[in-house]
Protein backbone atom coordinates (compact mmCIF):
# COMPACT_ATOMS: atom_id res chain seq x y z
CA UNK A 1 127.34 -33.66 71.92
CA UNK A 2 130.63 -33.81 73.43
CA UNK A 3 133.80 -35.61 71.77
CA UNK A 4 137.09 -36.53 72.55
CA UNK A 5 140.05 -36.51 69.69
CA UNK A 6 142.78 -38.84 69.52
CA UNK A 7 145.02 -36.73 70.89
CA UNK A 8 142.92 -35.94 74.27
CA UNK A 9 141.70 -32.99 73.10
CA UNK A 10 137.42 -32.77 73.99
CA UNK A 11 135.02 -30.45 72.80
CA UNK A 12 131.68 -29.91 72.26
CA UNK A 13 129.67 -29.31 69.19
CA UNK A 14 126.74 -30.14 67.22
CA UNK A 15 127.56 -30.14 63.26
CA UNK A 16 130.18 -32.07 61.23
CA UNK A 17 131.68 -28.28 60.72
CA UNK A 18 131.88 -27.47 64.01
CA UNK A 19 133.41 -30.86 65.06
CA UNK A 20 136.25 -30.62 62.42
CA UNK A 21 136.51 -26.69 62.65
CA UNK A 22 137.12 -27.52 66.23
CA UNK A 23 139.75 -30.25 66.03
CA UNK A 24 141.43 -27.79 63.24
CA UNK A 25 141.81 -25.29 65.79
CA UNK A 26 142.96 -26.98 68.73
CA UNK A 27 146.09 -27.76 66.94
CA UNK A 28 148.86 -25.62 67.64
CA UNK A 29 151.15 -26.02 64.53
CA UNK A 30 148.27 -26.11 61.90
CA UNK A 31 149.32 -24.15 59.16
CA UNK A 32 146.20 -25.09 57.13
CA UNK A 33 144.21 -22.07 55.75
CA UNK A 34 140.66 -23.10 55.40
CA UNK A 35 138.69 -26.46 56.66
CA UNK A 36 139.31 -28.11 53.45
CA UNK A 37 142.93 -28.10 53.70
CA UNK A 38 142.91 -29.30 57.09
CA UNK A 39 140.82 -32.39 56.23
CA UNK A 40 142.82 -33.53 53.19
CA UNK A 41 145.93 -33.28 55.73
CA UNK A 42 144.16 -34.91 58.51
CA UNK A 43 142.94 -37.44 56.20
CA UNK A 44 146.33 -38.06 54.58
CA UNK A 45 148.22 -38.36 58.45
CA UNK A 46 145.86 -40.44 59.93
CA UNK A 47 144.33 -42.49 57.21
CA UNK A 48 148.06 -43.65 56.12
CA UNK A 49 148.52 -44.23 59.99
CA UNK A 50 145.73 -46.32 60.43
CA UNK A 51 145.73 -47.64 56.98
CA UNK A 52 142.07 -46.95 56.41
CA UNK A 53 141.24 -43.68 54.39
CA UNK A 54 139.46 -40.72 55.58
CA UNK A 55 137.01 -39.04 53.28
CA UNK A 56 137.30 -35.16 52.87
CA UNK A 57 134.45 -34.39 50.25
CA UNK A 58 132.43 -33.20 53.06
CA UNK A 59 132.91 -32.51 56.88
CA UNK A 60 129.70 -34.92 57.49
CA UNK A 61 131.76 -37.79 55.71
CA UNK A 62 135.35 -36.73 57.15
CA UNK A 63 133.41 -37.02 60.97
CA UNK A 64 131.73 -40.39 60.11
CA UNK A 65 134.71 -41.73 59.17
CA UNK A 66 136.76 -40.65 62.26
CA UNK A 67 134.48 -42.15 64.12
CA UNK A 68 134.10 -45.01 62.68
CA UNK A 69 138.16 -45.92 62.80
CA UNK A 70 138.18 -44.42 66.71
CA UNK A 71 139.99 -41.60 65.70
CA UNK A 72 136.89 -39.38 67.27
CA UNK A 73 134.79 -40.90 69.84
CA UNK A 74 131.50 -39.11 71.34
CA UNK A 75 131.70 -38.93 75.04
């Protein structure tokens, strides 16, 4: 499937991993070292932004969750 972050950025991919190791990577000044970092960090900036928060237990939730406040949409 094909997706398109909040910041522009679109991609394709077809697991929760790939969709978040994707985002992870497309961001120039991530200084995360491993998927789980990035997730609590993503889910700390944009869950305080939005006021909604972001699970990070798994990718699958972290996704679902994006998606659900329009943070990810599929395209």
């Amino acid at each position: 499937m094909r997706y398109r972050f909040i910041d522009g950025y679109e991609f394709e991919a077809g697991t929760a991993v790939e969709i978040c190791t994707a985002i992870w990577k497309s961001m120039k000044f991530s200084f995360r070292s491993n998927l789980q970092e990035w997730m609590d960090a993503n889910a700390s900036v944009m869950g305080e932004g939005l006021g909604e928060p972001l699970r990070t237990d798994t990718p699958e939730h972290h996704v679902e969750d994006m998606l659900t406040a329009g943070i990810l949409r599929e395209i």
